[in-house]
PDB file of N, CA and C in Angstrom:
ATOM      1  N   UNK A   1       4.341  24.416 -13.879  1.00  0.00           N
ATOM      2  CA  UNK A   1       3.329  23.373 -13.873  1.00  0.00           C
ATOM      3  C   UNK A   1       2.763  23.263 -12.462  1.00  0.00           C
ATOM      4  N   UNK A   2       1.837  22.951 -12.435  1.00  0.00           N
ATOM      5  CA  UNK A   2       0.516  23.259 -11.281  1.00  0.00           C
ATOM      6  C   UNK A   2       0.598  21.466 -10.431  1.00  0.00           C
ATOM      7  N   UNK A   3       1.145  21.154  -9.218  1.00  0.00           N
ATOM      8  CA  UNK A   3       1.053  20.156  -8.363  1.00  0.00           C
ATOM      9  C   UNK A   3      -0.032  20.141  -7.604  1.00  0.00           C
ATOM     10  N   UNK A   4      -0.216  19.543  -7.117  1.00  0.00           N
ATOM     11  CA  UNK A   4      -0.999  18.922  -5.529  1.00  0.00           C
ATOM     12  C   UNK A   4      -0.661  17.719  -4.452  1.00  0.00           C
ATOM     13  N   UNK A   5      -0.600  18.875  -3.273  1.00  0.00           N
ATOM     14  CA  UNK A   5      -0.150  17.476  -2.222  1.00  0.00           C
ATOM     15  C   UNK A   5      -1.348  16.447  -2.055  1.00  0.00           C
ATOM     16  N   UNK A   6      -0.695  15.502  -1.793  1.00  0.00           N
ATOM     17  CA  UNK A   6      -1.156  14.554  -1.822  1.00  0.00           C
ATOM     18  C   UNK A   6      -0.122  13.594  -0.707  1.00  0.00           C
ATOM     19  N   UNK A   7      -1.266  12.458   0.077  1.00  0.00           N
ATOM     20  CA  UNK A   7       0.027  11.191   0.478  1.00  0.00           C
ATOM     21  C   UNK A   7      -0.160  10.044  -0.132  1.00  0.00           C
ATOM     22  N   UNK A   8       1.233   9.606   0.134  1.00  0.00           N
ATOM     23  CA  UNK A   8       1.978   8.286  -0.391  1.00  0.00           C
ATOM     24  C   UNK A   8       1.498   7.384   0.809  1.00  0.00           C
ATOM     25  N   UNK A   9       0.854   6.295   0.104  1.00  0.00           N
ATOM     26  CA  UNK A   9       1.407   5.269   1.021  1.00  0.00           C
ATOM     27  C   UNK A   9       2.158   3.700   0.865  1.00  0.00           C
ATOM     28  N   UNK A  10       3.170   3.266   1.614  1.00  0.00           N
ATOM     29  CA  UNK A  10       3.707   2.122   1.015  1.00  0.00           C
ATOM     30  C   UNK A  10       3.835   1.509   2.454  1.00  0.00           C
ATOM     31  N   UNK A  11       3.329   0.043   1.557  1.00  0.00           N
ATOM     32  CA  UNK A  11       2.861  -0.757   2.992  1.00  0.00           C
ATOM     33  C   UNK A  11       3.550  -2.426   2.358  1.00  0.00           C
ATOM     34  N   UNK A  12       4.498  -2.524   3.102  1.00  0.00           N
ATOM     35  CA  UNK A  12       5.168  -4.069   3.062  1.00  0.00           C
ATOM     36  C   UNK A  12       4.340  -4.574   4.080  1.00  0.00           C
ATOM     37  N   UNK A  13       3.933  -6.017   2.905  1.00  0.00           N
ATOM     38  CA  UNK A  13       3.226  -7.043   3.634  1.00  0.00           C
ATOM     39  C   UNK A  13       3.290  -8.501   3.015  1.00  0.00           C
ATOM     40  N   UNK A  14       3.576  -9.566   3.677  1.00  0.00           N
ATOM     41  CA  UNK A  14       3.092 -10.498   3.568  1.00  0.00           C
ATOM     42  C   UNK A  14       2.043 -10.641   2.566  1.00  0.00           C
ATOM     43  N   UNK A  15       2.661 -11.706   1.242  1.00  0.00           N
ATOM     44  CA  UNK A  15       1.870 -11.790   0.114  1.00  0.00           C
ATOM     45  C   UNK A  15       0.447 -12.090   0.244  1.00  0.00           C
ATOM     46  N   UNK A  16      -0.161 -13.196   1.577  1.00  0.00           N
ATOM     47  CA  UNK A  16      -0.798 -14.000   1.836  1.00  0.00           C
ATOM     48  C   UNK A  16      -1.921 -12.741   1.999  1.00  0.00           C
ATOM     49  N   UNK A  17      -2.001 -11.816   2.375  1.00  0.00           N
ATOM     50  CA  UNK A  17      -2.339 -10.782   3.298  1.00  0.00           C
ATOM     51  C   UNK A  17      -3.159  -9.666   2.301  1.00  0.00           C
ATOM     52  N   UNK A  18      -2.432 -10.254   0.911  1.00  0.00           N
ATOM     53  CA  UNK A  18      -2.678  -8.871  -0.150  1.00  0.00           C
ATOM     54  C   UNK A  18      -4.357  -8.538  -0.584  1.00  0.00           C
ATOM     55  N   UNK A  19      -4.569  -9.579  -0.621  1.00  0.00           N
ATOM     56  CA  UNK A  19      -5.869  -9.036  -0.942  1.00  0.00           C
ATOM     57  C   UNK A  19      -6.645  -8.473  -0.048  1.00  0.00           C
ATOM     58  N   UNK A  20      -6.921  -8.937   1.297  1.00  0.00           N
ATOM     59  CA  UNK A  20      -7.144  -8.145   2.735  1.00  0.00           C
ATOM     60  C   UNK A  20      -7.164  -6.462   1.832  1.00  0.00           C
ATOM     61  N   UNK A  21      -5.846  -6.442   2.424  1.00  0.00           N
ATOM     62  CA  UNK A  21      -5.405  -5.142   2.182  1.00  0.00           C
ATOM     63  C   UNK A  21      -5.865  -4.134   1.007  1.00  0.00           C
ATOM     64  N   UNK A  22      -5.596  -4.982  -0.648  1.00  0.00           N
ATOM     65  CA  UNK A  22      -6.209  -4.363  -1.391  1.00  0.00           C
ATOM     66  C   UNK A  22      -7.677  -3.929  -1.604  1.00  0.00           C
ATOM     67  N   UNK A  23      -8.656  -4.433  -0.614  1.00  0.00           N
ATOM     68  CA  UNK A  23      -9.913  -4.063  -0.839  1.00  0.00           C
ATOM     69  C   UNK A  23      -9.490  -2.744   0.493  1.00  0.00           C
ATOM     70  N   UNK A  24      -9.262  -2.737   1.468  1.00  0.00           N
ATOM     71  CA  UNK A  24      -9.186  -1.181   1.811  1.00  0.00           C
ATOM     72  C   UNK A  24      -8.744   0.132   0.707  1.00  0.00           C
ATOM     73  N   UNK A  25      -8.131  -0.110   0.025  1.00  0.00           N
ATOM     74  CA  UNK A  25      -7.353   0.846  -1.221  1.00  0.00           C
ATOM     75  C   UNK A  25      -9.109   0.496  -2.419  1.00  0.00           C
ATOM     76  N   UNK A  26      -9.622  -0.440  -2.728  1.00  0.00           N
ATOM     77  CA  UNK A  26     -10.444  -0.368  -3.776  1.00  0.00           C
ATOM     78  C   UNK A  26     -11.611   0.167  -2.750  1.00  0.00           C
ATOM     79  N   UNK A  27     -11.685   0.315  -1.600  1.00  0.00           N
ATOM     80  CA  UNK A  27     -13.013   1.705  -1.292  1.00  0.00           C
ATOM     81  C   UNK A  27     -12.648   3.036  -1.262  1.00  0.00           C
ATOM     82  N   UNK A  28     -11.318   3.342  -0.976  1.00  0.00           N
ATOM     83  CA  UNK A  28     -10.704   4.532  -0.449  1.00  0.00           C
ATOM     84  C   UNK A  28      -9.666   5.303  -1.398  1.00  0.00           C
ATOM     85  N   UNK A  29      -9.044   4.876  -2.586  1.00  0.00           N
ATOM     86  CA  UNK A  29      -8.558   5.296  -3.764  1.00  0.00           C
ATOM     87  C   UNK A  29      -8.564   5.623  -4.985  1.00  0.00           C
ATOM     88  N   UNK A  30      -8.285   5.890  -5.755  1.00  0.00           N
ATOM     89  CA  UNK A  30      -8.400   5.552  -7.389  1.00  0.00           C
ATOM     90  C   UNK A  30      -7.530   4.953  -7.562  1.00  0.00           C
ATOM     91  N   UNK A  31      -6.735   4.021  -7.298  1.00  0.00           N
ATOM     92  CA  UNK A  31      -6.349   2.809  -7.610  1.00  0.00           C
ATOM     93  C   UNK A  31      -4.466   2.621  -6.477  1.00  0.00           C
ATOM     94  N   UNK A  32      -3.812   1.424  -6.813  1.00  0.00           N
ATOM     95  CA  UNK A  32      -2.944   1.093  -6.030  1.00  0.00           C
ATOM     96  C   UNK A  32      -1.794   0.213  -6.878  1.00  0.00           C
ATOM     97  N   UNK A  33      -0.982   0.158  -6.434  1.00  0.00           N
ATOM     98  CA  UNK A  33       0.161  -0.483  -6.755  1.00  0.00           C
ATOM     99  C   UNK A  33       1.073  -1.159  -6.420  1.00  0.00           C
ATOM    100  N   UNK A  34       1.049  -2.583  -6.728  1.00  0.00           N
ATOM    101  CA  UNK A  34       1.679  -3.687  -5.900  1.00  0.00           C
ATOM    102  C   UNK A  34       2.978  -3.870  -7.106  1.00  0.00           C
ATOM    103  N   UNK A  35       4.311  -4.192  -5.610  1.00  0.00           N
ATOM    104  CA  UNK A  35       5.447  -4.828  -6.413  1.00  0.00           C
ATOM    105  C   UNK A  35       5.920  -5.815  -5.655  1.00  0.00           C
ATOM    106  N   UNK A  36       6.929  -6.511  -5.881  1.00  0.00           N
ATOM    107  CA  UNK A  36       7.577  -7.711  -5.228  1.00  0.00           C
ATOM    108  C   UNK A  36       8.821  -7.247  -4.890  1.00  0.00           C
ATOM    109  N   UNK A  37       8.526  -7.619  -3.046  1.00  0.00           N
ATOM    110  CA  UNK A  37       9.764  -7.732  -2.320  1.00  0.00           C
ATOM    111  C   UNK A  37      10.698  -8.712  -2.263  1.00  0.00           C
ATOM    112  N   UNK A  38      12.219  -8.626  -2.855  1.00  0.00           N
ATOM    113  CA  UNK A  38      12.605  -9.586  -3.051  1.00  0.00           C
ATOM    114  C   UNK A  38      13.848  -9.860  -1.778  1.00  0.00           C
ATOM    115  N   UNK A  39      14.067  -9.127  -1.147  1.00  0.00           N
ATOM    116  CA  UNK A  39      14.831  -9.203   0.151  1.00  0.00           C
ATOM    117  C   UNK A  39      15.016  -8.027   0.884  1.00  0.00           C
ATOM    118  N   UNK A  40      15.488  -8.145   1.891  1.00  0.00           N
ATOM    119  CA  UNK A  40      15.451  -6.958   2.905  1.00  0.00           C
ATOM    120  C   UNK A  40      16.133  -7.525   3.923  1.00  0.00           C
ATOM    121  N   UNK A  41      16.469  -6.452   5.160  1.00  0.00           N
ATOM    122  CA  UNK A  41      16.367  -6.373   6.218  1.00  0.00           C
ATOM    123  C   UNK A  41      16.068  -5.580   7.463  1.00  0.00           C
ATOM    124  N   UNK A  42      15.526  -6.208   8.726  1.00  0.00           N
ATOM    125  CA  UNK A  42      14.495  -5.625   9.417  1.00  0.00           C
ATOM    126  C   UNK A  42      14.901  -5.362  11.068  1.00  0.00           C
ATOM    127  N   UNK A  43      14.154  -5.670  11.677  1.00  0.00           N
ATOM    128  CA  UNK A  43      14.312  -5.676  13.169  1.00  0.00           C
ATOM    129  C   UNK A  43      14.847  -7.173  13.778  1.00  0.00           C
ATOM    130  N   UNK A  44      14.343  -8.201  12.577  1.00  0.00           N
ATOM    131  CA  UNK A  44      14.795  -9.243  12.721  1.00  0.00           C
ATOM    132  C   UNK A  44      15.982 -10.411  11.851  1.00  0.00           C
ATOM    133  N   UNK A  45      16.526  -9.319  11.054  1.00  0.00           N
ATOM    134  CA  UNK A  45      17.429  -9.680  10.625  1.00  0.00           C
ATOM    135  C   UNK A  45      17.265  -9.692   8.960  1.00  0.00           C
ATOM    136  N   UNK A  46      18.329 -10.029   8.469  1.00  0.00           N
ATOM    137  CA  UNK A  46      18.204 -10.172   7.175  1.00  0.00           C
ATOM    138  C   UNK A  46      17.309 -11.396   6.019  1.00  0.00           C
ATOM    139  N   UNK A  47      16.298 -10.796   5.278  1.00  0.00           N
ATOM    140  CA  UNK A  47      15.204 -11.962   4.644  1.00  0.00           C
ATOM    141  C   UNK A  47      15.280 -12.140   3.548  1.00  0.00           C
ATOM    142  N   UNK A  48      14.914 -13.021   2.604  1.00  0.00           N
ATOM    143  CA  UNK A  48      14.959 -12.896   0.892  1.00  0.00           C
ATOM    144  C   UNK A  48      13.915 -14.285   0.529  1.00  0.00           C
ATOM    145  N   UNK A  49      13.781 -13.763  -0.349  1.00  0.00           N
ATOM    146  CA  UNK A  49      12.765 -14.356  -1.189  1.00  0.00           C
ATOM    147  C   UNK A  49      13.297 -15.596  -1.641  1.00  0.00           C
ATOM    148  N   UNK A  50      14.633 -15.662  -1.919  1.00  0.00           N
ATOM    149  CA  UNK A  50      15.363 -16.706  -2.609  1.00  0.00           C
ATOM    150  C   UNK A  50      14.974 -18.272  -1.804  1.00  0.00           C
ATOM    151  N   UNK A  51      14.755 -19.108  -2.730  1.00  0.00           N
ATOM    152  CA  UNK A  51      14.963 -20.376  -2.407  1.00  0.00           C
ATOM    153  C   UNK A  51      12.939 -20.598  -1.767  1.00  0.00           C
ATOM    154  N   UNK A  52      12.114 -19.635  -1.392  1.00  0.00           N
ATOM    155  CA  UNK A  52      10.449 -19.807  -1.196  1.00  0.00           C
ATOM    156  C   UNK A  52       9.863 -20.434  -2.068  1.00  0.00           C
ATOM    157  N   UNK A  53       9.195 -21.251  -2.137  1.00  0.00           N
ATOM    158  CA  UNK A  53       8.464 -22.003  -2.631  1.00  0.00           C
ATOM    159  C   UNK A  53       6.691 -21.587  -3.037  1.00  0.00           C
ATOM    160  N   UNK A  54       6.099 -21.448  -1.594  1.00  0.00           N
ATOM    161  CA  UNK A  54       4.339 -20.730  -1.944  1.00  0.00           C
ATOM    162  C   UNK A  54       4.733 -19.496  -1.538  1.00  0.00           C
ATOM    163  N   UNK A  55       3.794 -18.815  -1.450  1.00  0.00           N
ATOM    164  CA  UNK A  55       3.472 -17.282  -0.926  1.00  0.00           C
ATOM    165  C   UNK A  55       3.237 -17.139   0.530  1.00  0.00           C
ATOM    166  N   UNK A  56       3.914 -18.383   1.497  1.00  0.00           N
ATOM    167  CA  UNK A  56       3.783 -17.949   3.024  1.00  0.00           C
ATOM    168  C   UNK A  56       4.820 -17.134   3.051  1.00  0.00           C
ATOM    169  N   UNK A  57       5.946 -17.277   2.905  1.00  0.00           N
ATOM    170  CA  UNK A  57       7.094 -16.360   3.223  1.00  0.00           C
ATOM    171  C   UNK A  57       7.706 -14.832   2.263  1.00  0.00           C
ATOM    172  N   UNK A  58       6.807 -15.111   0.810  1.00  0.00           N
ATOM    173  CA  UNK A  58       6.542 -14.075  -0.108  1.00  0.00           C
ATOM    174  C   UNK A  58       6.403 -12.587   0.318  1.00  0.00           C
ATOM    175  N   UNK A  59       6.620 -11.273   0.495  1.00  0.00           N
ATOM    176  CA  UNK A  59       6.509  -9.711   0.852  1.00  0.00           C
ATOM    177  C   UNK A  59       6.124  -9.171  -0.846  1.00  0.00           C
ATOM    178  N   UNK A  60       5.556  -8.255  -0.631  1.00  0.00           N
ATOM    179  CA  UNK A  60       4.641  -7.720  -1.657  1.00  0.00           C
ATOM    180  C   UNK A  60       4.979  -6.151  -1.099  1.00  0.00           C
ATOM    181  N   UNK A  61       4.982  -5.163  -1.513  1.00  0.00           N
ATOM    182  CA  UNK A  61       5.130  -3.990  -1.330  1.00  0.00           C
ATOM    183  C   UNK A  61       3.931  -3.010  -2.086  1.00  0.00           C
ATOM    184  N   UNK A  62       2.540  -2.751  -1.516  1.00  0.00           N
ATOM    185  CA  UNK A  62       1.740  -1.604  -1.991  1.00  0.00           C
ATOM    186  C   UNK A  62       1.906  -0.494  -1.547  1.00  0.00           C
ATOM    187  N   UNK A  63       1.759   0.126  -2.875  1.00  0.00           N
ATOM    188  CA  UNK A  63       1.664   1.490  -3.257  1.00  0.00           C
ATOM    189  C   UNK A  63       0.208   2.488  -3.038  1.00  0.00           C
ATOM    190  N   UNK A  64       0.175   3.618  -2.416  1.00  0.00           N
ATOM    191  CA  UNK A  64      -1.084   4.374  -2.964  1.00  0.00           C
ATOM    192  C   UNK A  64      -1.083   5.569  -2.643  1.00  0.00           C
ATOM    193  N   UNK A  65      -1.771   6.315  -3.167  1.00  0.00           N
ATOM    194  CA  UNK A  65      -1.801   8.056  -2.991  1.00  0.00           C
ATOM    195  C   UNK A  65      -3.284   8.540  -2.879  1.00  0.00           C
ATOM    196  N   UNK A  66      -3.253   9.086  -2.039  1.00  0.00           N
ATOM    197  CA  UNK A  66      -4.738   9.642  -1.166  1.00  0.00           C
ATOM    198  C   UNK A  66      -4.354  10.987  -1.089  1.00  0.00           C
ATOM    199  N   UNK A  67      -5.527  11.613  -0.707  1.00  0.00           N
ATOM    200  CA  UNK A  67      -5.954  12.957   0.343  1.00  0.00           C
ATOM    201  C   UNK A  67      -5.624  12.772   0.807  1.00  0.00           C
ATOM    202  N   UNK A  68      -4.831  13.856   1.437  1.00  0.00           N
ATOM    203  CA  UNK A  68      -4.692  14.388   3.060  1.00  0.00           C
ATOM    204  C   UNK A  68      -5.892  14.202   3.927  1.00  0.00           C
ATOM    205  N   UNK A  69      -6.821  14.779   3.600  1.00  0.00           N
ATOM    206  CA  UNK A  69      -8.065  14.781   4.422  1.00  0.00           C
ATOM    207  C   UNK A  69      -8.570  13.182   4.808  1.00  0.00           C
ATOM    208  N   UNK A  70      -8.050  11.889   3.641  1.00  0.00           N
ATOM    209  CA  UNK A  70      -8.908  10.457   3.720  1.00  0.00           C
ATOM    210  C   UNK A  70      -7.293   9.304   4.782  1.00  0.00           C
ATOM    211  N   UNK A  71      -6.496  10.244   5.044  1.00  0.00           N
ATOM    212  CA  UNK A  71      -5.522   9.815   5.533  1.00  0.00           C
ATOM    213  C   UNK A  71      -5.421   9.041   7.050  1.00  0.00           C
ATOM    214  N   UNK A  72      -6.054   9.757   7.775  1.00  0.00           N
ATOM    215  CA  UNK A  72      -6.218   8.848   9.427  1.00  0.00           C
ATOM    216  C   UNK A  72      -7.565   7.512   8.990  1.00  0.00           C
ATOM    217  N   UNK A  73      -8.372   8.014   8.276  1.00  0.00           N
ATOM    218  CA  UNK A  73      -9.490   6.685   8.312  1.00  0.00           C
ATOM    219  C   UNK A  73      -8.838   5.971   7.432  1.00  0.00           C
ATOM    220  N   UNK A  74      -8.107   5.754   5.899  1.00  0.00           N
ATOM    221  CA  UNK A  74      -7.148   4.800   5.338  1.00  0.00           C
ATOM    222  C   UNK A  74      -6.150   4.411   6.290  1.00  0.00           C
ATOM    223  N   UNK A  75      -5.398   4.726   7.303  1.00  0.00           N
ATOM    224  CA  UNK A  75      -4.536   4.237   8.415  1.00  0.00           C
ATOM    225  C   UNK A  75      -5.226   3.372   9.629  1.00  0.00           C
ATOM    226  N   UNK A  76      -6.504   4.118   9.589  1.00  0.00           N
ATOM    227  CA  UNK A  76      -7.395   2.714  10.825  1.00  0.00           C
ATOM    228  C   UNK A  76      -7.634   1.252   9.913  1.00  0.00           C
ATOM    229  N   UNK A  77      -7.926   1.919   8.898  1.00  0.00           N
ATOM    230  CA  UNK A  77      -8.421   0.798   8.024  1.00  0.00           C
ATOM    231  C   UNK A  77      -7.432  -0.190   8.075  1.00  0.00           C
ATOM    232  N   UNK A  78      -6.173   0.496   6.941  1.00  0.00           N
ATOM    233  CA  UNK A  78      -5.224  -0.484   7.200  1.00  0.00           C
ATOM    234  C   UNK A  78      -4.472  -1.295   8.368  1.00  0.00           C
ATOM    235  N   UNK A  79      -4.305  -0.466   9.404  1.00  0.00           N
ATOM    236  CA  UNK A  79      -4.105  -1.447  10.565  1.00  0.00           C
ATOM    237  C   UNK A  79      -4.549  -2.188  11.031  1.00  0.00           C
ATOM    238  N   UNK A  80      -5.957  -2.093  10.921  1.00  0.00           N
ATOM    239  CA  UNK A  80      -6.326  -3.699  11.219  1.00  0.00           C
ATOM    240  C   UNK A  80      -5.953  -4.739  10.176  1.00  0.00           C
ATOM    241  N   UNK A  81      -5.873  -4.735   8.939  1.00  0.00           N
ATOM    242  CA  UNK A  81      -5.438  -5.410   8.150  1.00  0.00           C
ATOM    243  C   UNK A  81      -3.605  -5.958   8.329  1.00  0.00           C
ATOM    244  N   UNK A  82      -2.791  -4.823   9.024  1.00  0.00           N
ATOM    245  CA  UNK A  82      -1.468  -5.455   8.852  1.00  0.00           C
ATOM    246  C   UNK A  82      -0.978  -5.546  10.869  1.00  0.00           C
ATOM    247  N   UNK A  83      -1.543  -5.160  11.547  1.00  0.00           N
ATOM    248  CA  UNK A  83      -1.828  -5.450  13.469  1.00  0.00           C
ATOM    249  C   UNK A  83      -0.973  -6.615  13.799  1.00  0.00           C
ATOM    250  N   UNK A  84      -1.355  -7.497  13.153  1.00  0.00           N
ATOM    251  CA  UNK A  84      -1.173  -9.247  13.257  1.00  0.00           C
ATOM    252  C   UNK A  84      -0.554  -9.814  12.861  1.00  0.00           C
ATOM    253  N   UNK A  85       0.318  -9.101  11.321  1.00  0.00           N
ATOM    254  CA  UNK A  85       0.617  -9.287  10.128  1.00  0.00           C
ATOM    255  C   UNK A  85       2.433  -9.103  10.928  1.00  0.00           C
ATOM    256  N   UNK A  86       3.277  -9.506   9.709  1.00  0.00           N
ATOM    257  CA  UNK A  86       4.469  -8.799   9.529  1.00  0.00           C
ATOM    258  C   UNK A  86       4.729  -7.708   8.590  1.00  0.00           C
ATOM    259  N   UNK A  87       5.155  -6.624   8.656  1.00  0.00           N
ATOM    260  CA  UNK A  87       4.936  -5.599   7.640  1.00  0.00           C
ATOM    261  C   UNK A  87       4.985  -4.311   8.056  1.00  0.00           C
ATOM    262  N   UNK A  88       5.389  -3.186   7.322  1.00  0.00           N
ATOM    263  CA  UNK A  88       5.746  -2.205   7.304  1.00  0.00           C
ATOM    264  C   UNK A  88       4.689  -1.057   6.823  1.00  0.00           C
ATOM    265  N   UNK A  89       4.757  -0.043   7.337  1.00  0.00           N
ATOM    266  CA  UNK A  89       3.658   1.090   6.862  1.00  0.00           C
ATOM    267  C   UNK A  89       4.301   2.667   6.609  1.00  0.00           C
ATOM    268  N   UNK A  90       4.225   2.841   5.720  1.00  0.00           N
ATOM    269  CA  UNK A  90       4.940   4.216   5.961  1.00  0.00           C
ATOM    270  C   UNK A  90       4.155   5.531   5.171  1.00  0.00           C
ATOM    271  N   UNK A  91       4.093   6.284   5.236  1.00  0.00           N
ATOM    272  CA  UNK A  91       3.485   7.563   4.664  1.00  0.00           C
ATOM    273  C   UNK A  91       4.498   8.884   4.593  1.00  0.00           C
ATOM    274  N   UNK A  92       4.489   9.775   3.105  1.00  0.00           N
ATOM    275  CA  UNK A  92       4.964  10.361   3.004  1.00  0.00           C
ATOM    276  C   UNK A  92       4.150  11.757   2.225  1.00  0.00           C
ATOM    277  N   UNK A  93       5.196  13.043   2.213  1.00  0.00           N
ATOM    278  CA  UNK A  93       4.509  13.715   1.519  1.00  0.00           C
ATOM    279  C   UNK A  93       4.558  13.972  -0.124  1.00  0.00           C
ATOM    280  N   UNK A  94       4.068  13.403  -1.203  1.00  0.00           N
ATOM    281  CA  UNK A  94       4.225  14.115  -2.903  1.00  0.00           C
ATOM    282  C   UNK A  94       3.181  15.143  -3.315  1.00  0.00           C
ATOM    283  N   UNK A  95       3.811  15.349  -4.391  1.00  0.00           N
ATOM    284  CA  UNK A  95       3.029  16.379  -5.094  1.00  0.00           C
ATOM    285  C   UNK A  95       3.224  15.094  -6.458  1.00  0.00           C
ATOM    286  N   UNK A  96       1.772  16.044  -6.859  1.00  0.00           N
ATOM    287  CA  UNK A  96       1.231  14.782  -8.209  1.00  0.00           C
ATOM    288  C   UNK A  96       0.758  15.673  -9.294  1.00  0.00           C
ATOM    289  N   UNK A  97       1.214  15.124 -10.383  1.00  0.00           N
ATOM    290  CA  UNK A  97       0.530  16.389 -11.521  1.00  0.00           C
ATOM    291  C   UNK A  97      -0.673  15.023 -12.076  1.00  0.00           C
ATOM    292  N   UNK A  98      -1.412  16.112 -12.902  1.00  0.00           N
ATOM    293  CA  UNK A  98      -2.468  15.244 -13.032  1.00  0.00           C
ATOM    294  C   UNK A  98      -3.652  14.901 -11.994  1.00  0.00           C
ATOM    295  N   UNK A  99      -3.797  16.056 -11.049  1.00  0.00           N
ATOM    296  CA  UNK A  99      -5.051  15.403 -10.145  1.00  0.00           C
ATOM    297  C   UNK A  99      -5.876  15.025 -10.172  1.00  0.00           C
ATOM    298  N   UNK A 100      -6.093  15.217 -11.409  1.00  0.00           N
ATOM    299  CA  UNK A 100      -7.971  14.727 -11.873  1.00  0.00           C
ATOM    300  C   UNK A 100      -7.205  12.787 -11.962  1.00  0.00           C
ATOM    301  N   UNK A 101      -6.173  11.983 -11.986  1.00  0.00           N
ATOM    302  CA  UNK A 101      -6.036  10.476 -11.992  1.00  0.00           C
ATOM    303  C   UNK A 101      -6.204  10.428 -10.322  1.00  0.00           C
ATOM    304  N   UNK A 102      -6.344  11.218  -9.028  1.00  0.00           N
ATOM    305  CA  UNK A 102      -6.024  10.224  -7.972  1.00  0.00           C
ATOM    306  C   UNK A 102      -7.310  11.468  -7.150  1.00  0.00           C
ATOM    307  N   UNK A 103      -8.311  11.343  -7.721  1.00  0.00           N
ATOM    308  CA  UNK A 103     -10.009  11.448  -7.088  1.00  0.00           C
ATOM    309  C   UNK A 103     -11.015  10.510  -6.881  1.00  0.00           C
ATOM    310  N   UNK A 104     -10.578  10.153  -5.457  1.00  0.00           N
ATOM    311  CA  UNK A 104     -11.574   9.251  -4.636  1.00  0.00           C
ATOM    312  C   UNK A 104     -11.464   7.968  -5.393  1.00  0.00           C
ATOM    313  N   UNK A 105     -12.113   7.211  -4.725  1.00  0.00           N
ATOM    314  CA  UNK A 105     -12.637   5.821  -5.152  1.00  0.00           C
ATOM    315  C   UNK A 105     -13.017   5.438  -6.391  1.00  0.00           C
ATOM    316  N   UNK A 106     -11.945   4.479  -7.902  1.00  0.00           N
ATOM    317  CA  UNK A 106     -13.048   4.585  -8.692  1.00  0.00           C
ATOM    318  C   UNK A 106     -14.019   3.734  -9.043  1.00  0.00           C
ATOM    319  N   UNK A 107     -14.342   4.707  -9.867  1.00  0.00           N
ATOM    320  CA  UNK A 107     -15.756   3.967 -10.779  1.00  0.00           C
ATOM    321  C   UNK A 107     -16.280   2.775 -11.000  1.00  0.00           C
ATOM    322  N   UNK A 108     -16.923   2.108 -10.769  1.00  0.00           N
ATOM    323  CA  UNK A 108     -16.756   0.166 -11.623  1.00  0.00           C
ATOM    324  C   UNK A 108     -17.133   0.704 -13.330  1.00  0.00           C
ATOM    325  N   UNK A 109     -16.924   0.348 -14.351  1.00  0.00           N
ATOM    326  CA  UNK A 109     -17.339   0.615 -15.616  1.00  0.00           C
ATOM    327  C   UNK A 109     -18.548   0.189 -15.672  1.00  0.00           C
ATOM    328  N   UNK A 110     -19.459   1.167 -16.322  1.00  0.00           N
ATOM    329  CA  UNK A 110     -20.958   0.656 -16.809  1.00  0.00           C
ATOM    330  C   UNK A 110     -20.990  -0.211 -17.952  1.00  0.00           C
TER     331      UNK A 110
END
């Protein structure tokens, strides 16, 4: 079966923050994927979700897979979005079957 590289990206952030963020991924993807961080620990110690009340202290974890080639301008992008922020960025390398689901930016429906 026939792959393509492709990168990953997963970016812990501050719930408050998400939508920021998700409009960089709705110019620059075919789509993204958010889950809920429910504890961790960091540089500053151990965190959890338990016992939060609103979405100030809430972590959200997005997902997305790009080109290689759309990879440094999705990383400017996003840094200004998480600079200020608390949050994590990381990039990796997959292979994806199915390439025709993760081509460019999509569509709005007519």
């Amino acid at each position: 079966m026939q792959t393509t590289l492709k990168k990953r990206l997963e970016i812990v952030i501050e719930a408050p923050v998400l939508d920021r963020l998700a409009r960089v991924f709705d110019n620059r993807s075919s789509g993204f994927t958010v889950i809920p961080a429910l504890t961790g620990r960091g540089i500053h110690g151990v965190w959890s979700r338990a016992g939060e009340i609103g979405d100030a202290g809430r972590m959200v974890v997005l997902f997305a897979i790009i080109d290689p080639d759309e990879l440094d301008e999705t990383l400017e992008a996003v840094y200004k979005v998480v600079s200020r922020q608390i949050g994590i960025v990381s990039v990796s390398d997959v292979q994806v079957v199915r390439d025709d689901h993760f081509k460019g930016a999509a569509k709005p429906a007519p």
